[in-house]
PDB file of N, CA and C in Angstrom:
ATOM      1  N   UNK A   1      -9.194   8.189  21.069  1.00  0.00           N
ATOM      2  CA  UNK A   1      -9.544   6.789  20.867  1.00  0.00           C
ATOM      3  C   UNK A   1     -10.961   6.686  20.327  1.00  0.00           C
ATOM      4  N   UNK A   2     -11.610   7.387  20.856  1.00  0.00           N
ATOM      5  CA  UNK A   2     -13.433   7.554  20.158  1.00  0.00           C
ATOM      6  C   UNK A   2     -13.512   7.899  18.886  1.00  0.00           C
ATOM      7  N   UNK A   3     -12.724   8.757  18.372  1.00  0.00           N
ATOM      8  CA  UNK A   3     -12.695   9.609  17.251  1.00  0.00           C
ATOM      9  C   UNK A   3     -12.162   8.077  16.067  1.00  0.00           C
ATOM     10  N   UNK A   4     -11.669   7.807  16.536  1.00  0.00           N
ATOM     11  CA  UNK A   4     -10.398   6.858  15.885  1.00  0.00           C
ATOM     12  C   UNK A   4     -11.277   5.360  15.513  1.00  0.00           C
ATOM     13  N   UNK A   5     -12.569   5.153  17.032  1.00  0.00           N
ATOM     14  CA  UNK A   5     -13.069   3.772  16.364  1.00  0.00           C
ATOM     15  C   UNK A   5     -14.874   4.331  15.754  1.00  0.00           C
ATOM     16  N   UNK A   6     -14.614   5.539  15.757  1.00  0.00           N
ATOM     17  CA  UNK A   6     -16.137   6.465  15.279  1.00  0.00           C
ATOM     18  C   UNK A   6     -15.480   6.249  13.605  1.00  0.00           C
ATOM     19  N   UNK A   7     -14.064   6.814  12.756  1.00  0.00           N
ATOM     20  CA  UNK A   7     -13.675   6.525  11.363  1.00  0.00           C
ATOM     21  C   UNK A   7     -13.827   4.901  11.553  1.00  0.00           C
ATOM     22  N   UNK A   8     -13.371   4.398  12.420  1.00  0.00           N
ATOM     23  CA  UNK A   8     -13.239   3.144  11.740  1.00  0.00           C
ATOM     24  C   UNK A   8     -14.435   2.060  11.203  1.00  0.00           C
ATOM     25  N   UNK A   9     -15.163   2.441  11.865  1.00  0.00           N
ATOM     26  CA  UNK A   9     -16.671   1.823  11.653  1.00  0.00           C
ATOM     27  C   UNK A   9     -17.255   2.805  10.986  1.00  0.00           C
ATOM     28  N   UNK A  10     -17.053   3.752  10.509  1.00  0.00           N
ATOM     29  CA  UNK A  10     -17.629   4.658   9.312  1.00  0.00           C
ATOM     30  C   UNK A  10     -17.048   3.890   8.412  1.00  0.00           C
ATOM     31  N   UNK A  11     -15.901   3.670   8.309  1.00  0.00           N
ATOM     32  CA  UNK A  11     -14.681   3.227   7.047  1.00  0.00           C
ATOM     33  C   UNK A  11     -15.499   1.660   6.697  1.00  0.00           C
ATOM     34  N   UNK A  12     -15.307   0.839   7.900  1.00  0.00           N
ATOM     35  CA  UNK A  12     -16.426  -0.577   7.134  1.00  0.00           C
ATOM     36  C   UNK A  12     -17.429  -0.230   7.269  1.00  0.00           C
ATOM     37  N   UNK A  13     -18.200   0.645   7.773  1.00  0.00           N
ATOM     38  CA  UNK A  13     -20.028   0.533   7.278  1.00  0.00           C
ATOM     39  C   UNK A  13     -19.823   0.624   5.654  1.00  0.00           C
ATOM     40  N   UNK A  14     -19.036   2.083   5.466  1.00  0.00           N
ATOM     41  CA  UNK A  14     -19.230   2.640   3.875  1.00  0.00           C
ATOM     42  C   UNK A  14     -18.823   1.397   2.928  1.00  0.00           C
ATOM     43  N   UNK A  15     -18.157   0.240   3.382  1.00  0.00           N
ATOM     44  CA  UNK A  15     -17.420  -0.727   2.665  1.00  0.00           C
ATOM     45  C   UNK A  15     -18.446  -2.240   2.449  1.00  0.00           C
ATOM     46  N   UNK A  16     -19.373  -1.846   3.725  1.00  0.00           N
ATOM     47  CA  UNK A  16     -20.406  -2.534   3.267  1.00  0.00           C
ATOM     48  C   UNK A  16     -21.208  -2.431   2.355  1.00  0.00           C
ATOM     49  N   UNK A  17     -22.043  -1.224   2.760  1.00  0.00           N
ATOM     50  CA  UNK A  17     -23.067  -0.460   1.449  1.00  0.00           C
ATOM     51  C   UNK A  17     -22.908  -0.621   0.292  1.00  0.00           C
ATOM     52  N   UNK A  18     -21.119  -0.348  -0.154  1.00  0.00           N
ATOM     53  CA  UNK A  18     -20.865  -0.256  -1.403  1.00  0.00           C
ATOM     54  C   UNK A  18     -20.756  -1.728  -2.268  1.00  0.00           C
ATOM     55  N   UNK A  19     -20.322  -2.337  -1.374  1.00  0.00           N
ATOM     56  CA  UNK A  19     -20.702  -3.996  -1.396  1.00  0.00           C
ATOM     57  C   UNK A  19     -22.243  -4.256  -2.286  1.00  0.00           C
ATOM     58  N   UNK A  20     -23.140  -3.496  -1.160  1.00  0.00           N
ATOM     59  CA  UNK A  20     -24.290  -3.968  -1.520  1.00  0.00           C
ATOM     60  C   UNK A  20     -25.121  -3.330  -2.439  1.00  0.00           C
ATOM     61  N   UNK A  21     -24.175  -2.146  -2.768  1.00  0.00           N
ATOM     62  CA  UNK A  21     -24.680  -1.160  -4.039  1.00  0.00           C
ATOM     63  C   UNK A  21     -24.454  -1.532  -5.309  1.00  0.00           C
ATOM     64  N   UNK A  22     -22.889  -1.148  -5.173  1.00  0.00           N
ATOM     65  CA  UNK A  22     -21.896  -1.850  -6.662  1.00  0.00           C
ATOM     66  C   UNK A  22     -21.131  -2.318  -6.239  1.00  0.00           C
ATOM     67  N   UNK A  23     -20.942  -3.519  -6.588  1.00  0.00           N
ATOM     68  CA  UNK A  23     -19.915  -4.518  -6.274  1.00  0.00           C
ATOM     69  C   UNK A  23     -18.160  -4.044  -6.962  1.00  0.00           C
ATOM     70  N   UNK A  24     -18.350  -3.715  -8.556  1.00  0.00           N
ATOM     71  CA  UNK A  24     -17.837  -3.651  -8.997  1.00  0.00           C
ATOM     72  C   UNK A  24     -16.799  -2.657  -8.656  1.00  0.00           C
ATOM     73  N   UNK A  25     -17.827  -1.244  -8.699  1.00  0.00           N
ATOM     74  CA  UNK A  25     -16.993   0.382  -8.307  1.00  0.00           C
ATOM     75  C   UNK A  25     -16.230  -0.207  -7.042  1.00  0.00           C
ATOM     76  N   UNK A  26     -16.640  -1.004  -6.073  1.00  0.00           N
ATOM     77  CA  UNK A  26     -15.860  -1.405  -4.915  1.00  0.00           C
ATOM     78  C   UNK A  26     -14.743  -2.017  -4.904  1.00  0.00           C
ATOM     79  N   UNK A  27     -14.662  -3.121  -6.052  1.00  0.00           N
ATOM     80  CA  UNK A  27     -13.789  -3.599  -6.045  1.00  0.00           C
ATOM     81  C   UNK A  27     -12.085  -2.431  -6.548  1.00  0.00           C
ATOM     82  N   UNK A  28     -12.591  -1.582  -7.588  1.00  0.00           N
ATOM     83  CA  UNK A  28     -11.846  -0.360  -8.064  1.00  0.00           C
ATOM     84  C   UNK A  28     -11.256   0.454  -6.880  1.00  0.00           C
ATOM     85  N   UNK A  29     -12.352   0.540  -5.838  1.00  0.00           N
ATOM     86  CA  UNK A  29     -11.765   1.404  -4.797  1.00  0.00           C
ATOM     87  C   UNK A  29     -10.747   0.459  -3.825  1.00  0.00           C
ATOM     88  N   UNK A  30     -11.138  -0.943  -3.579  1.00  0.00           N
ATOM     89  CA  UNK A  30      -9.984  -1.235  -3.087  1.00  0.00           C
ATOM     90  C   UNK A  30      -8.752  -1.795  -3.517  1.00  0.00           C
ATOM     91  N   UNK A  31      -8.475  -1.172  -4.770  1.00  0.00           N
ATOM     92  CA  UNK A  31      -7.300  -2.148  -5.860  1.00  0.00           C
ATOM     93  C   UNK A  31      -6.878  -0.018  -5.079  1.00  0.00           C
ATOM     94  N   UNK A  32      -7.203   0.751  -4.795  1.00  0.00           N
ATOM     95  CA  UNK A  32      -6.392   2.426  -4.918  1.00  0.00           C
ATOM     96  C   UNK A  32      -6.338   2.287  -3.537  1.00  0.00           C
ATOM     97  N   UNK A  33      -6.851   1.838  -2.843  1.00  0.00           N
ATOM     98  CA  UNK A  33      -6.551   1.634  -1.340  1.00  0.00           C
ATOM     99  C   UNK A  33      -5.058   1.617  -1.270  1.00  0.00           C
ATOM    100  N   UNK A  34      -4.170   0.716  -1.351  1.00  0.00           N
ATOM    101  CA  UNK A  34      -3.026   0.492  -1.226  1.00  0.00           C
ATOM    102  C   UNK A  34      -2.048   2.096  -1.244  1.00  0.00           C
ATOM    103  N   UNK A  35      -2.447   2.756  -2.691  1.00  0.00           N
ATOM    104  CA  UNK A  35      -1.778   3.679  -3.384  1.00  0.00           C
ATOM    105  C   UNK A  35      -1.912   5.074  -2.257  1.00  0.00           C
ATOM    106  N   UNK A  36      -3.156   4.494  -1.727  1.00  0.00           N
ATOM    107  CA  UNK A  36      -3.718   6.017  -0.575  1.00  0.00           C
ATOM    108  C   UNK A  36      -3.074   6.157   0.584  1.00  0.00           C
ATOM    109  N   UNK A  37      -2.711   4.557   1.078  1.00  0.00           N
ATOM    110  CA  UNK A  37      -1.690   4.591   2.392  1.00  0.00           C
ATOM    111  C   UNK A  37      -0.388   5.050   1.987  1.00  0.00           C
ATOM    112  N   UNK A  38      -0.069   4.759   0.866  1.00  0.00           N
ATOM    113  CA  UNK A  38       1.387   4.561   0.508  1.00  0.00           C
ATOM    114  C   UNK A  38       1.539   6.605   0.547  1.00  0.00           C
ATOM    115  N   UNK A  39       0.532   7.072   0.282  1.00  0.00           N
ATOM    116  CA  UNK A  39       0.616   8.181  -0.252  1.00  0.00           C
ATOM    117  C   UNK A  39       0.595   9.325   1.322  1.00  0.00           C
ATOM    118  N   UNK A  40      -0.401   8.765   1.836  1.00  0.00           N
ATOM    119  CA  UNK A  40      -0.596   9.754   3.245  1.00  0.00           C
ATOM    120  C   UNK A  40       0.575   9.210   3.908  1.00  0.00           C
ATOM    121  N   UNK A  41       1.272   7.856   4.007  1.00  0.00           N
ATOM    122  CA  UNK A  41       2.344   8.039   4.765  1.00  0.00           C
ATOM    123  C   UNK A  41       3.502   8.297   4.207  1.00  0.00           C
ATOM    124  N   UNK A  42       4.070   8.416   3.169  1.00  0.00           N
ATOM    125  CA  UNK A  42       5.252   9.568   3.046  1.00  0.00           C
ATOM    126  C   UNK A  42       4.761  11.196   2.978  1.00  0.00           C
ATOM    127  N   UNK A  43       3.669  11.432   2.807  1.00  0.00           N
ATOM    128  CA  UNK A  43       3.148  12.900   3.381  1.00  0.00           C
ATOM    129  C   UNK A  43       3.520  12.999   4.997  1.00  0.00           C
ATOM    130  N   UNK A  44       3.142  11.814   5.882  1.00  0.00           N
ATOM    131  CA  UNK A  44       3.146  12.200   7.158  1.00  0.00           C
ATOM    132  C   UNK A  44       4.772  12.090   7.456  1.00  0.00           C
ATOM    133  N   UNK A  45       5.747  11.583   6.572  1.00  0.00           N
ATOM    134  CA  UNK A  45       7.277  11.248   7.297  1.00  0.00           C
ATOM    135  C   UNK A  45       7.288  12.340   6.382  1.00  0.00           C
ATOM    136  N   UNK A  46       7.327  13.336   5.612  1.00  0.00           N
ATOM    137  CA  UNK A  46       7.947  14.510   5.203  1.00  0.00           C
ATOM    138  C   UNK A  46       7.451  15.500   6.139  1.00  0.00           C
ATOM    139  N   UNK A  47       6.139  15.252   6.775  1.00  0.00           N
ATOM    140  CA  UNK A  47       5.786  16.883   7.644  1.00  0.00           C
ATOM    141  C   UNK A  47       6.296  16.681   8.879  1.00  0.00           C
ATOM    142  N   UNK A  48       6.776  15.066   9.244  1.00  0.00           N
ATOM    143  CA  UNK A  48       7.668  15.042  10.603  1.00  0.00           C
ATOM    144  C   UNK A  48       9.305  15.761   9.943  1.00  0.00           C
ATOM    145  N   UNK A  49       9.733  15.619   9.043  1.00  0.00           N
ATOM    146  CA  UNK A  49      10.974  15.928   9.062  1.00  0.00           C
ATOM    147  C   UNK A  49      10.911  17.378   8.836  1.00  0.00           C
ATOM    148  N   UNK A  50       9.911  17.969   8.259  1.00  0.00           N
ATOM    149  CA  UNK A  50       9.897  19.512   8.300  1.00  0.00           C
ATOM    150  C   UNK A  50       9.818  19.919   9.514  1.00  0.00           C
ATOM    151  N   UNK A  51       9.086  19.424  10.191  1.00  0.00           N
ATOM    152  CA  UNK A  51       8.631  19.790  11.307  1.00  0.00           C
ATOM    153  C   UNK A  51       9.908  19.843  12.225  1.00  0.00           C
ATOM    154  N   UNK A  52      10.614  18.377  12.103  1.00  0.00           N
ATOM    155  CA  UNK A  52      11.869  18.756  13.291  1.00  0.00           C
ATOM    156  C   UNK A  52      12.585  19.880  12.396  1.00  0.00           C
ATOM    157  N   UNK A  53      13.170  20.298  11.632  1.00  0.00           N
ATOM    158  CA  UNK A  53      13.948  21.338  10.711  1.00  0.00           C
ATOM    159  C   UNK A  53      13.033  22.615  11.489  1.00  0.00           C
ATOM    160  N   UNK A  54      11.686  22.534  11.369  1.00  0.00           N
ATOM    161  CA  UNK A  54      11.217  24.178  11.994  1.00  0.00           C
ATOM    162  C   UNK A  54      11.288  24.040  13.366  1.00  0.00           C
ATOM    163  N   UNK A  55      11.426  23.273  14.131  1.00  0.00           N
ATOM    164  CA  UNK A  55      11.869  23.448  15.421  1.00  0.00           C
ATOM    165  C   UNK A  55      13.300  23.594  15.527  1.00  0.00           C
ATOM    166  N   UNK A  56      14.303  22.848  14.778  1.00  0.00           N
ATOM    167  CA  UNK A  56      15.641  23.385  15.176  1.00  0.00           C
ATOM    168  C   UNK A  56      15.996  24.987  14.333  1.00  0.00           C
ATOM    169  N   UNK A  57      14.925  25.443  14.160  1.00  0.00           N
ATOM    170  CA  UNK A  57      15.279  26.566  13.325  1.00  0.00           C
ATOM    171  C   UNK A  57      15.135  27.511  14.503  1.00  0.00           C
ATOM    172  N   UNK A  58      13.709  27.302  15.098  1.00  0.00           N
ATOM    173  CA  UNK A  58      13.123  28.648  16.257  1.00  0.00           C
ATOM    174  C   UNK A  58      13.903  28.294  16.914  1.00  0.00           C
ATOM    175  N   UNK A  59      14.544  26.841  17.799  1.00  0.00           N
ATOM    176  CA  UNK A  59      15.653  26.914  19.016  1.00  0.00           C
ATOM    177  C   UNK A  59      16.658  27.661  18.584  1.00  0.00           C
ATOM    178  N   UNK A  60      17.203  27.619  17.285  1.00  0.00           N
ATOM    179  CA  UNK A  60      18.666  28.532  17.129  1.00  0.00           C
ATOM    180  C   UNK A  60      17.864  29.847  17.308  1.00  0.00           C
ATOM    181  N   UNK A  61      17.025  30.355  16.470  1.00  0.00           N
ATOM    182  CA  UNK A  61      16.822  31.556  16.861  1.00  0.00           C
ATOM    183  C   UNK A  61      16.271  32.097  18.250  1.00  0.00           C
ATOM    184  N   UNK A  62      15.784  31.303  18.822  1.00  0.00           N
ATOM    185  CA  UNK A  62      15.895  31.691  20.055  1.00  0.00           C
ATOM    186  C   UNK A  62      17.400  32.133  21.107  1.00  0.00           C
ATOM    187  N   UNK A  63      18.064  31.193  20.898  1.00  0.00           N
ATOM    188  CA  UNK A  63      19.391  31.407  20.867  1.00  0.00           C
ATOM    189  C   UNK A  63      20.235  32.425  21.000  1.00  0.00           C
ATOM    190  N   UNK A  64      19.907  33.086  19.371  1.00  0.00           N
ATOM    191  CA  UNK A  64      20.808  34.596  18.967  1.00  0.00           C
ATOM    192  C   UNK A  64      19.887  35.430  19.822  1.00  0.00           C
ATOM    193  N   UNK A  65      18.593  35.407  19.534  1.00  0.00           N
ATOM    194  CA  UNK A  65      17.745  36.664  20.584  1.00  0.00           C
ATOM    195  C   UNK A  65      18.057  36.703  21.521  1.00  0.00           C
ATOM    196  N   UNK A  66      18.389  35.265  22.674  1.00  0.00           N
ATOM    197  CA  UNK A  66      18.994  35.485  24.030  1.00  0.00           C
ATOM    198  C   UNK A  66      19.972  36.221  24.368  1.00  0.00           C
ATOM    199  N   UNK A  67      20.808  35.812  23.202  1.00  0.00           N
ATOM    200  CA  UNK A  67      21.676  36.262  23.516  1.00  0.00           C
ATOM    201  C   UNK A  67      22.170  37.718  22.965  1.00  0.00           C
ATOM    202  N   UNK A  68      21.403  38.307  22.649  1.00  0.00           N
ATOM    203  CA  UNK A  68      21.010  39.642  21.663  1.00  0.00           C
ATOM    204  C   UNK A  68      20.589  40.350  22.935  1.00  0.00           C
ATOM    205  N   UNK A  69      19.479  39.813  23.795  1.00  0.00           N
ATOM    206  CA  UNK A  69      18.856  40.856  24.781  1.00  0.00           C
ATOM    207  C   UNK A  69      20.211  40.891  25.947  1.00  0.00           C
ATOM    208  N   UNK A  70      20.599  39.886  26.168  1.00  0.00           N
ATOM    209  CA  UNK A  70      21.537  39.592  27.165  1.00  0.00           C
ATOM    210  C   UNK A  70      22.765  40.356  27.093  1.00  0.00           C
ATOM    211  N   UNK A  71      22.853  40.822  26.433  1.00  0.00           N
ATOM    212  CA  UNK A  71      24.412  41.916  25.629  1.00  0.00           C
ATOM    213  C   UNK A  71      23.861  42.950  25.443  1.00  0.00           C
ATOM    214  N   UNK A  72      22.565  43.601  25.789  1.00  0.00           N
ATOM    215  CA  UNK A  72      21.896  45.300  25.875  1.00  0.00           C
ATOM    216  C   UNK A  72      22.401  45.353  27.224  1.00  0.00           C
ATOM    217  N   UNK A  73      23.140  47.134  26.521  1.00  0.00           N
ATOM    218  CA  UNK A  73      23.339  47.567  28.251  1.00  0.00           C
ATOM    219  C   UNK A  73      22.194  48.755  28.765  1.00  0.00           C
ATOM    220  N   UNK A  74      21.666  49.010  29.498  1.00  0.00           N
ATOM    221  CA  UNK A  74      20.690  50.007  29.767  1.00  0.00           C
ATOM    222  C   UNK A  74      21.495  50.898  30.251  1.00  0.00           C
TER     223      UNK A  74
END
């Protein structure tokens, strides 16, 4: 939660400054704003769906190994 309102007030300080620097370059950066969310969140719903795919991958293989050690006879 600290971490989270430490960006967020980094995110409007920098939005001030630039305000009070160049108006203009600012306005440019927030017309790509839109394009940046749009962009990190289908990045973040593709590394959730990889992500469940590499977990049902190690449970199956966990699986065959169990059942691999479980069928050694000593």
């Amino acid at each position: 939660v600290g971490k989270f309102v430490q960006l967020v007030s980094t995110f409007f300080g920098g939005f001030v400054i630039a305000f009070s620097k160049g108006w203009l370059l600012t306005l440019v950066m927030l017309a790509s704003i839109p394009l940046i969310v749009i962009a990190g969140g289908a990045m973040s719903i593709t590394i959730s769906r990889l992500s469940t795919r590499g977990q049902a991958a190690y449970a199956e293989a966990g699986i065959v190994v169990e059942q691999t050690v479980g069928s050694i006879r000593t």
